[in-house]
N, C-alpha and C. Protein backbone atom coordinates (compact mmCIF):
# COMPACT_ATOMS: atom_id res chain seq x y z
N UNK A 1 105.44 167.91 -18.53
CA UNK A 1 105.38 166.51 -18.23
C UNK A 1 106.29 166.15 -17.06
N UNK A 2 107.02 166.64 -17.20
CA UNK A 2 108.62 166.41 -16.24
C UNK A 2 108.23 166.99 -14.76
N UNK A 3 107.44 167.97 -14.52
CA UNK A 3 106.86 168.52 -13.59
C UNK A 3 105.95 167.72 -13.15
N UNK A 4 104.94 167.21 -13.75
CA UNK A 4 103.53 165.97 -13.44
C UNK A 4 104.27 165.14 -13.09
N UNK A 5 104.94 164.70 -13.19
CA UNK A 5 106.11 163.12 -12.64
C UNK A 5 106.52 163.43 -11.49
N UNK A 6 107.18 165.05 -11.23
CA UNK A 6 107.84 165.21 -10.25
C UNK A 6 106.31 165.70 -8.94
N UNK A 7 104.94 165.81 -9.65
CA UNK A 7 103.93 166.46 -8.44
C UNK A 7 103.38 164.99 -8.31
N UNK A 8 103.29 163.85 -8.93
CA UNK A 8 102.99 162.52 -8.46
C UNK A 8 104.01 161.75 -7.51
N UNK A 9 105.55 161.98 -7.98
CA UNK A 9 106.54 161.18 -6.98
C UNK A 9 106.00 161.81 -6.05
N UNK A 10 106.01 163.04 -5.65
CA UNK A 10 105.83 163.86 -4.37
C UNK A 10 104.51 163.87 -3.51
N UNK A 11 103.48 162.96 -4.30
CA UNK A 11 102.27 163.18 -4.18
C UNK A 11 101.80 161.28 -3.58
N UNK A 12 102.99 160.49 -4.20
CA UNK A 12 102.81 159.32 -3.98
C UNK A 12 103.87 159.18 -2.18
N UNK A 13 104.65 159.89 -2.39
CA UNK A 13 105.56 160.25 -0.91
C UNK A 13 104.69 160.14 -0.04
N UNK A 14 103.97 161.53 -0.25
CA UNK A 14 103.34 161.79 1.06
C UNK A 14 101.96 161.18 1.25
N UNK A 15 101.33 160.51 0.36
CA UNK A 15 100.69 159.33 0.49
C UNK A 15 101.33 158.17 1.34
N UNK A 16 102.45 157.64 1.16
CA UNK A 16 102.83 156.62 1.49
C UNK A 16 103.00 157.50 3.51
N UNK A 17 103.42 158.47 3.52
CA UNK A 17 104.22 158.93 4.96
C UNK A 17 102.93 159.48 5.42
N UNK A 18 101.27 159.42 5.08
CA UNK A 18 100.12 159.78 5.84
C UNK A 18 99.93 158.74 6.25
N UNK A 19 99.67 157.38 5.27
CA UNK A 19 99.22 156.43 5.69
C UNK A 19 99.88 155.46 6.67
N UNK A 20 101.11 155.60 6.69
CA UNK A 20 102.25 155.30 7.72
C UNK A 20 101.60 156.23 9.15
N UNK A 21 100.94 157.57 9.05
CA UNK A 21 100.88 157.88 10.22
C UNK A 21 99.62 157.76 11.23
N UNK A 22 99.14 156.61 10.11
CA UNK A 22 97.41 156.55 10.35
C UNK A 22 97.18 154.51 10.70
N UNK A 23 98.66 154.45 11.33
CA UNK A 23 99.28 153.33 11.54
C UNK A 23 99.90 152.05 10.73
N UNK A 24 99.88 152.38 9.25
CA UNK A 24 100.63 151.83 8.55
C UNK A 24 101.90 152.02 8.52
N UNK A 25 103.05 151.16 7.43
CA UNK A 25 104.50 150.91 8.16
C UNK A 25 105.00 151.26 6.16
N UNK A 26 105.76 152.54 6.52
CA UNK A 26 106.65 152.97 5.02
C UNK A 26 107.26 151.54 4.96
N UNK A 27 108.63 151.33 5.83
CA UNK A 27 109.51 149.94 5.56
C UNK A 27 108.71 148.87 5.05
N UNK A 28 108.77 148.18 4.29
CA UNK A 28 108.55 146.94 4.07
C UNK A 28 107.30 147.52 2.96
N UNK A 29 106.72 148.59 2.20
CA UNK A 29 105.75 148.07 1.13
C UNK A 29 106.28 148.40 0.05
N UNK A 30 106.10 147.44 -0.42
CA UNK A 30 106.44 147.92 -2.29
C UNK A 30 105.90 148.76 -3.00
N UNK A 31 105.98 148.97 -3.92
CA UNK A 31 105.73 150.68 -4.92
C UNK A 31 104.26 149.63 -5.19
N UNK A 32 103.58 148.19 -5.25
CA UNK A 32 102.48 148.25 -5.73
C UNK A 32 101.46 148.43 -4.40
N UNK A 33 102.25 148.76 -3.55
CA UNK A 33 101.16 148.93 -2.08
C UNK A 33 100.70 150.33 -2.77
N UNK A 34 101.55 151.10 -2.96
CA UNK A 34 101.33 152.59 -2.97
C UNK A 34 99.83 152.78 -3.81
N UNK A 35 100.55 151.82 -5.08
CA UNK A 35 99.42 152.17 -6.10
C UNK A 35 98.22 151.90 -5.58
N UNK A 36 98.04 150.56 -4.82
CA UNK A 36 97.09 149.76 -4.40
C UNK A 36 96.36 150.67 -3.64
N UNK A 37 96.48 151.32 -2.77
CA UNK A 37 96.29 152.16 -1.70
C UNK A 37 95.79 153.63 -2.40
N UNK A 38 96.44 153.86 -3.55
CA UNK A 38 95.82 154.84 -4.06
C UNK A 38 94.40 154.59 -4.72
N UNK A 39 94.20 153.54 -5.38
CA UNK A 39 93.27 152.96 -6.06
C UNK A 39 91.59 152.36 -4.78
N UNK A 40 92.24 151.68 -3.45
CA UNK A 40 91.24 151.08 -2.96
C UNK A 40 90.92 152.23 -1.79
N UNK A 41 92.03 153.32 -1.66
CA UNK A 41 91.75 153.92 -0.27
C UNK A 41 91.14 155.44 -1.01
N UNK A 42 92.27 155.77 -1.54
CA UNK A 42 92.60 157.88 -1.95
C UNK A 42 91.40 157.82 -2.98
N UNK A 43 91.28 157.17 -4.07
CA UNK A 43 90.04 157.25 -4.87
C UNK A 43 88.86 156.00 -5.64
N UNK A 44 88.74 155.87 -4.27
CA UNK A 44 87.64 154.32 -4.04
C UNK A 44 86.05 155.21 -4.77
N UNK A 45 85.72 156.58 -3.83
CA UNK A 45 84.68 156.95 -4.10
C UNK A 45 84.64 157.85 -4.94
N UNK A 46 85.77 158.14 -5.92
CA UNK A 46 85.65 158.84 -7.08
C UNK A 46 85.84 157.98 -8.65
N UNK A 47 86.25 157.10 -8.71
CA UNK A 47 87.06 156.26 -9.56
C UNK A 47 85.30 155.52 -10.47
N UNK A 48 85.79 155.63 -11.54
CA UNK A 48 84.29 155.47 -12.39
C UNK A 48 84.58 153.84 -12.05
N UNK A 49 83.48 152.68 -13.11
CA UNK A 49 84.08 151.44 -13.22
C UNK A 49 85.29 151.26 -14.12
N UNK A 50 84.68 151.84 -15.46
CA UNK A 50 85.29 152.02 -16.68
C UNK A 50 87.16 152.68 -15.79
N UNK A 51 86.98 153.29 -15.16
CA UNK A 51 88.35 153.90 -14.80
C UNK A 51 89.45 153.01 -14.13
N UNK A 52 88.30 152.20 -13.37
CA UNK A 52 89.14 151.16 -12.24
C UNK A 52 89.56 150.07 -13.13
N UNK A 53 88.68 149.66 -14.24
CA UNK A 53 89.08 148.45 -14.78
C UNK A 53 90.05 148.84 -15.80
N UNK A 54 90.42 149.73 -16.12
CA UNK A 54 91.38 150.02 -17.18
C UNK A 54 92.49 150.10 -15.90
N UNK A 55 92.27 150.95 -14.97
CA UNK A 55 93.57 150.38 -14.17
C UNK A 55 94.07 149.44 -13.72
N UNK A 56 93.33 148.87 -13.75
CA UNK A 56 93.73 146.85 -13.18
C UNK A 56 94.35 146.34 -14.60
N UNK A 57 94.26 146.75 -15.90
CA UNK A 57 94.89 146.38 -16.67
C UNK A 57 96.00 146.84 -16.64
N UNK A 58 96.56 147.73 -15.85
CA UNK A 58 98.24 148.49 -16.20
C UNK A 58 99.10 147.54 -15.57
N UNK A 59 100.05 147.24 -16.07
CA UNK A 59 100.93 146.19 -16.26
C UNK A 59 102.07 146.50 -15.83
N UNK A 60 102.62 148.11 -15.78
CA UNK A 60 103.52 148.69 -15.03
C UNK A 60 103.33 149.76 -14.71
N UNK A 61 104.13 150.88 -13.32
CA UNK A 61 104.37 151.48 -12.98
C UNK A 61 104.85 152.68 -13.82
N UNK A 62 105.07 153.10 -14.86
CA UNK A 62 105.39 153.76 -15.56
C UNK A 62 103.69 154.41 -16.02
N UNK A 63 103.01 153.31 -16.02
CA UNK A 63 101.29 153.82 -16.97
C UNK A 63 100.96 153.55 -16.00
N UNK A 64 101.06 153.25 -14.60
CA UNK A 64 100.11 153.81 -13.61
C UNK A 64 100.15 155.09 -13.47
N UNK A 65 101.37 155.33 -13.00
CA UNK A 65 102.30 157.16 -12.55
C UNK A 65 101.32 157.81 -14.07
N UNK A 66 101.02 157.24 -15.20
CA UNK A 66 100.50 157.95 -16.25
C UNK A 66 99.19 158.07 -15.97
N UNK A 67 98.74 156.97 -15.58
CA UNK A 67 97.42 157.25 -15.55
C UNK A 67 96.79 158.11 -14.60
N UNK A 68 97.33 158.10 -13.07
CA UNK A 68 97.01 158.91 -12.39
C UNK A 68 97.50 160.32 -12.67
N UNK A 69 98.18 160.68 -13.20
CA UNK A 69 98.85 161.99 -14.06
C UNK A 69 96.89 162.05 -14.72
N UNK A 70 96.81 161.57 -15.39
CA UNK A 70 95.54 161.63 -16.19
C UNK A 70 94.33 161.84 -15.65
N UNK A 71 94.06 161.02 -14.86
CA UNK A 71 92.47 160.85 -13.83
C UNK A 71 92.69 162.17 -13.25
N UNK A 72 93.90 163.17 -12.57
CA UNK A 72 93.66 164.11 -12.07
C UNK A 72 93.36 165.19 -13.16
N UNK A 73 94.07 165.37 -14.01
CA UNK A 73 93.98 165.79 -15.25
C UNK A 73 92.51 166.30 -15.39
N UNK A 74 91.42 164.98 -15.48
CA UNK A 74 90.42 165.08 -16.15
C UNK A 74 89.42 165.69 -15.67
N UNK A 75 90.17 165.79 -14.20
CA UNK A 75 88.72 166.54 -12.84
C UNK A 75 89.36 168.07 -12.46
N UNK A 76 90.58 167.95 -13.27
CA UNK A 76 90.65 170.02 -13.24
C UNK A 76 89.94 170.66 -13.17
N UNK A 77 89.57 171.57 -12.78
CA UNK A 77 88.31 172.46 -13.07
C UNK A 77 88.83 173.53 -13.67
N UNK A 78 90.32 174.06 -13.21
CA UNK A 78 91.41 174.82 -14.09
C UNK A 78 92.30 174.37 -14.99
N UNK A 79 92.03 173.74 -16.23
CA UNK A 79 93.42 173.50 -16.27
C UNK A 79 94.43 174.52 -16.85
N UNK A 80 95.78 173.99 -16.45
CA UNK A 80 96.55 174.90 -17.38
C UNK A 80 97.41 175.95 -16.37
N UNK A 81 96.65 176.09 -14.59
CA UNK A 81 97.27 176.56 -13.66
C UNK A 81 97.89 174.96 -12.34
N UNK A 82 98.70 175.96 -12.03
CA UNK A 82 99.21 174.66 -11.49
C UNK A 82 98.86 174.03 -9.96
N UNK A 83 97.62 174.69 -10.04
CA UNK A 83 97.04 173.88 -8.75
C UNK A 83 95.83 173.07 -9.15
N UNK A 84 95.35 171.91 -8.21
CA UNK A 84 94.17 171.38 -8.96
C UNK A 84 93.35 171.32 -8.17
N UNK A 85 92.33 172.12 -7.96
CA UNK A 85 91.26 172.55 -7.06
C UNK A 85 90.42 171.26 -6.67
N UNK A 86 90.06 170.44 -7.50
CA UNK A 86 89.34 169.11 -7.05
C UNK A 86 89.97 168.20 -6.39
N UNK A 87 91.66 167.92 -7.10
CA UNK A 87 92.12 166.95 -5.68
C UNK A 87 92.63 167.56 -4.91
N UNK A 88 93.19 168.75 -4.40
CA UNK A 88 93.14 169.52 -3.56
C UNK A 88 91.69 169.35 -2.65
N UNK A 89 91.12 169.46 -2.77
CA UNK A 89 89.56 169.81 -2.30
C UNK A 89 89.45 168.07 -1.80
N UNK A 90 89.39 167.23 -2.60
CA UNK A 90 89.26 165.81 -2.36
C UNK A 90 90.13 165.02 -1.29
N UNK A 91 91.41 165.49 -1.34
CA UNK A 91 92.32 165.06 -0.32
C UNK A 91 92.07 165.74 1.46
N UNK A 92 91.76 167.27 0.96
CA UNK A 92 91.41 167.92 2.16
C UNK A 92 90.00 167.31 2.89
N UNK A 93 89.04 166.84 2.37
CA UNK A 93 88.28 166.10 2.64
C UNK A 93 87.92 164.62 3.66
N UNK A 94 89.22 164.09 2.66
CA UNK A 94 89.74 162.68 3.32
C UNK A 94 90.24 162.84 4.77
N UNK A 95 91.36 164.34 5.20
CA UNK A 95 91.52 164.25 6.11
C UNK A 95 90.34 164.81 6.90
N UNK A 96 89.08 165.13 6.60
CA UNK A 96 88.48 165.76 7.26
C UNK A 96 87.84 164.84 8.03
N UNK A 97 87.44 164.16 6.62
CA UNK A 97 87.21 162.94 7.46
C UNK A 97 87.64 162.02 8.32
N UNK A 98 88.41 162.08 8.07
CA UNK A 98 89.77 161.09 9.29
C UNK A 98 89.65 162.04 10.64
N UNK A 99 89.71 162.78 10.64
CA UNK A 99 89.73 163.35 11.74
C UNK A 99 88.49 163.40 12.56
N UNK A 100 87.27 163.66 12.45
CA UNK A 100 86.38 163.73 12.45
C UNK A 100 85.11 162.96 12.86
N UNK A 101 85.38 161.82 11.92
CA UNK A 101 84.38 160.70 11.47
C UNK A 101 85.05 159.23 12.10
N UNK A 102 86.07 159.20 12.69
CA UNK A 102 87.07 157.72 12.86
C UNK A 102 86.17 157.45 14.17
N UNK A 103 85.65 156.24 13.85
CA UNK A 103 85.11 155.32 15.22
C UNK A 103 85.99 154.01 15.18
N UNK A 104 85.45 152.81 14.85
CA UNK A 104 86.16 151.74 15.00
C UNK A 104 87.11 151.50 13.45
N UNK A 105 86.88 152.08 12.55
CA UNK A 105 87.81 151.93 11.30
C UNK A 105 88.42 153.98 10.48
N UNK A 106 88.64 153.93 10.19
CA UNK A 106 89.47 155.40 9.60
C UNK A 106 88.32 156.23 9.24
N UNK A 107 88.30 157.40 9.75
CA UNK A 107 87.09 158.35 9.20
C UNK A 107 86.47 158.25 7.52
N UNK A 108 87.74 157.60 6.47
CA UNK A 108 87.07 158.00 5.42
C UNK A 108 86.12 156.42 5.09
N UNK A 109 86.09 155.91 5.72
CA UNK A 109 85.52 154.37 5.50
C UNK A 109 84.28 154.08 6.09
N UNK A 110 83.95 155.10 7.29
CA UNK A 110 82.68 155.13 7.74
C UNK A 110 81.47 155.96 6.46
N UNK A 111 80.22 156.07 6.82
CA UNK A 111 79.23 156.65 6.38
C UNK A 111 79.22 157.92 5.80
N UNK A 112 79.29 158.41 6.93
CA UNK A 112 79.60 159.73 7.16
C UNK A 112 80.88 160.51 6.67
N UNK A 113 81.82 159.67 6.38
CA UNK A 113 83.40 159.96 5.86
C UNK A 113 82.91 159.91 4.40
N UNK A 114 82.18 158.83 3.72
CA UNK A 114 82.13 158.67 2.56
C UNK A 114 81.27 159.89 2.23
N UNK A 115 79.97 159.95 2.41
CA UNK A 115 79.32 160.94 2.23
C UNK A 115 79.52 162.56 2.06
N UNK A 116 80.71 162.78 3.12
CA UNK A 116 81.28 163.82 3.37
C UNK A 116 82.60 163.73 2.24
N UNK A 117 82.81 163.30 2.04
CA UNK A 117 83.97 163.10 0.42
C UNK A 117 83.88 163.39 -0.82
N UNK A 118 82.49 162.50 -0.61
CA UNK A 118 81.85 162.68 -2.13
C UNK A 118 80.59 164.44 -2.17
N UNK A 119 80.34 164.71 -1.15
CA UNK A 119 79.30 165.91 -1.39
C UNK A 119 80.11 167.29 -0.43
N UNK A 120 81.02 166.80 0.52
CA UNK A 120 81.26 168.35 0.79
C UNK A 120 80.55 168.51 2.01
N UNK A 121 80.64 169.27 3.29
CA UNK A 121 80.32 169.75 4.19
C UNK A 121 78.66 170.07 3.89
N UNK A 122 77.76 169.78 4.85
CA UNK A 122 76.54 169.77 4.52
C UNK A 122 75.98 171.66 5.00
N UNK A 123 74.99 171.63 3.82
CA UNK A 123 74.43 173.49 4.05
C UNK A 123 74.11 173.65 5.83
N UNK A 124 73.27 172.24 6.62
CA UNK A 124 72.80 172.17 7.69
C UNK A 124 72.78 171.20 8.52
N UNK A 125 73.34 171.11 9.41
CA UNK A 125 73.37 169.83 9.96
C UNK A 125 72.13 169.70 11.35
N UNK A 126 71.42 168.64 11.48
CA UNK A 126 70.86 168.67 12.60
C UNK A 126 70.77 167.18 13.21
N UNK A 127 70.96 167.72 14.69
CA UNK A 127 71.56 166.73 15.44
C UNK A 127 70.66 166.34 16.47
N UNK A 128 69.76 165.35 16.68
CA UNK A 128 68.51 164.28 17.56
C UNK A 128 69.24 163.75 18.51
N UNK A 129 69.07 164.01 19.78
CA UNK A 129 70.40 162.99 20.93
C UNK A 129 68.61 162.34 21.44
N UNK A 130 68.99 160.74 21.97
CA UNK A 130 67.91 160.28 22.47
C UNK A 130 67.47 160.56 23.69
N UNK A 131 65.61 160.10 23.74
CA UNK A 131 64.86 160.87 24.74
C UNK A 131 63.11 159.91 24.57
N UNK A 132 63.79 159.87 26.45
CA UNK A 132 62.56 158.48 26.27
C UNK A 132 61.29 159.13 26.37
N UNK A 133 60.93 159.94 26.06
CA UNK A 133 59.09 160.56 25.73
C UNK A 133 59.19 161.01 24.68
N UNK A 134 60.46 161.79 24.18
CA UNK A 134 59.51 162.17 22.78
C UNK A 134 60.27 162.39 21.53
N UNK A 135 61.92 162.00 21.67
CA UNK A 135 62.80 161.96 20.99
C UNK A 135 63.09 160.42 20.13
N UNK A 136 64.12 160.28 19.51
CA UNK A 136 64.65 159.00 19.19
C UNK A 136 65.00 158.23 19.75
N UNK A 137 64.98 156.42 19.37
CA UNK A 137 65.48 156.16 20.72
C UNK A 137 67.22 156.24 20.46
N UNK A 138 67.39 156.43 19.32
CA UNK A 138 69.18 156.38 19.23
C UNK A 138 69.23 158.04 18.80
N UNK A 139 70.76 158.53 18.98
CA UNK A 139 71.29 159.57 18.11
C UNK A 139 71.50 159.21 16.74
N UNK A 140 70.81 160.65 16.00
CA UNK A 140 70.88 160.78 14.89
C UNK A 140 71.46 161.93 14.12
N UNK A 141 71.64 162.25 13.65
CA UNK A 141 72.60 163.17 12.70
C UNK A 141 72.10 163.47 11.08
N UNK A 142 71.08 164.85 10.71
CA UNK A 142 70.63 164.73 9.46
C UNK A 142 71.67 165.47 8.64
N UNK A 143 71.91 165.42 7.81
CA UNK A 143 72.67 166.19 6.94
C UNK A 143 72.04 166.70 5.52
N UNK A 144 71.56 168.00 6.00
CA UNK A 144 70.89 168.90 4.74
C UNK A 144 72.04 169.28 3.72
N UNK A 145 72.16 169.18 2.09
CA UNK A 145 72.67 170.02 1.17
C UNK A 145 71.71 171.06 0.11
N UNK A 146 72.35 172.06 -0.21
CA UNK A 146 71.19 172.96 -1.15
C UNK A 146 70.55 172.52 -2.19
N UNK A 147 70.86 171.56 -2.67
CA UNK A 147 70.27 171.21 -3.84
C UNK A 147 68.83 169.82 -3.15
N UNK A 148 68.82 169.81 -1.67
CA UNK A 148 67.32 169.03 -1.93
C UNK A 148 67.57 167.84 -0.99
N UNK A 149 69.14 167.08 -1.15
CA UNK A 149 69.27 165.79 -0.68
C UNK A 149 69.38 165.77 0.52
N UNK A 150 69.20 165.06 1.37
CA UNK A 150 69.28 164.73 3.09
C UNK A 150 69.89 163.34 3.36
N UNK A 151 70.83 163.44 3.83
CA UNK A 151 71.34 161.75 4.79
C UNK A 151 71.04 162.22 5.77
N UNK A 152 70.71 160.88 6.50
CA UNK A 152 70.30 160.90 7.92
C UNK A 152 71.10 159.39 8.11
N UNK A 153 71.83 160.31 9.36
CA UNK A 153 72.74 158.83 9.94
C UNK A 153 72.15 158.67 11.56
N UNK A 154 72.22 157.21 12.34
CA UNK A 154 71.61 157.21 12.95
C UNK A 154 72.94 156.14 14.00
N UNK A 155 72.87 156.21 15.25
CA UNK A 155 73.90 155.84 16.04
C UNK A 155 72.93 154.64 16.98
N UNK A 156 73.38 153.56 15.87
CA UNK A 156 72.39 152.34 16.66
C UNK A 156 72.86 151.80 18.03
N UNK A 157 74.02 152.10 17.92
CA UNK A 157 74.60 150.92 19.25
C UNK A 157 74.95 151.80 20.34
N UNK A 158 74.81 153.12 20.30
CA UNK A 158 75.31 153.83 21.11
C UNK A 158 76.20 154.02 21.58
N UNK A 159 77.30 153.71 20.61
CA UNK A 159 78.97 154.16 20.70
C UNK A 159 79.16 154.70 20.14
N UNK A 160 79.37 155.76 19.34
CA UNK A 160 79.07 156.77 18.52
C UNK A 160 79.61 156.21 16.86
N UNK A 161 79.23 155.61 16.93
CA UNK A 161 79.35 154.88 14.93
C UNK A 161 78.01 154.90 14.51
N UNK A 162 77.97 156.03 13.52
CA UNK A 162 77.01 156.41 12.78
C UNK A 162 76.98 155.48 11.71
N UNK A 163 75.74 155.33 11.19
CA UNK A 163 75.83 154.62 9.76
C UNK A 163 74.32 155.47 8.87
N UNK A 164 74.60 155.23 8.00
CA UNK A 164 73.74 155.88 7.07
C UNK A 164 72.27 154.93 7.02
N UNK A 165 71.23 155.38 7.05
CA UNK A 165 70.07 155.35 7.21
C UNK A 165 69.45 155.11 5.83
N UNK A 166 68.81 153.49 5.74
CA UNK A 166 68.78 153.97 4.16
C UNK A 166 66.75 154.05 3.76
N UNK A 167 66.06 153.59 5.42
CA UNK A 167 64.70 154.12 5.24
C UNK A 167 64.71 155.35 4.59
N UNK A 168 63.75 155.54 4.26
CA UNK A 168 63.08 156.78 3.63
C UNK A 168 62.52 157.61 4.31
């Protein structure tokens, strides 16, 4: 237990000192920014309803630090070793997205950031640049996975901000 306290302080740290470097400001937020930030930013697209609304009921900082102790808990895929392959995997993601995917707002907030969060690097990617006889008229971007599904993002304005395509 004493260890889970000490991989969340450390885990809420360097939360607070990414998002500081992604132009937010450590000085001046309170410990409920942190939480806040964990809840609307770090696991917006994992967080059930049932999960979020029991967290909006925590009343202090003591059963937040618990609860998130818990929510990671529950997406172990190992438990019992002391690494946790899903938020490991989930965080590495976020920055992938950030890096990656950032047009006018943070890579993980675009289309393509979300998508890429929640499913993982696509089996195939294929990429349409426009072409006035016989191509698109915008860039597009499909994203094949093995199991069947396809996003197709499409770059309407021609600044490169993709958005997800929700024709069929």
């Amino acid at each position: 237990m004493k260890s889970e306290r000490w991989g969340l302080s450390a885990f809420l740290l360097l939360s607070t000192i990414w998002a500081a470097s992604l132009g937010g400001q450590v000085s001046g937020r309170s410990p409920g920014d942190v939480y806040q930030k964990w809840l609307d930013e770090d696991v917006v697209y994992i967080i059930t309803s049932e999960e979020r609304a029991q967290y909006l009921r925590l009343t202090n900082n003591k059963d937040r630090d618990q609860f998130i102790v818990q929510f990671w808990l529950r997406r172990d895929p190992t438990p019992g070793t002391p690494e946790n392959e899903f938020k490991e995997e989930h965080y590495r993601r976020i920055a992938f997205a950030n890096i990656h995917f950032a047009d006018s707002v943070a890579g993980w907030r675009t289309d393509r950031g979300r998508i890429y969060i929640l499913n993982g690097p696509p089996e195939e990617t294929e990429m349409l640049s426009p072409s006035l006889s016989t191509g698109p008229i915008h860039a597009t971007q499909t994203w094949h996975y093995k199991d069947g599904r396809r996003f197709r993002f499409t770059d309407a304005c021609d600044c490169g901000e993709y958005h997800l395509d929700l024709k069929p």
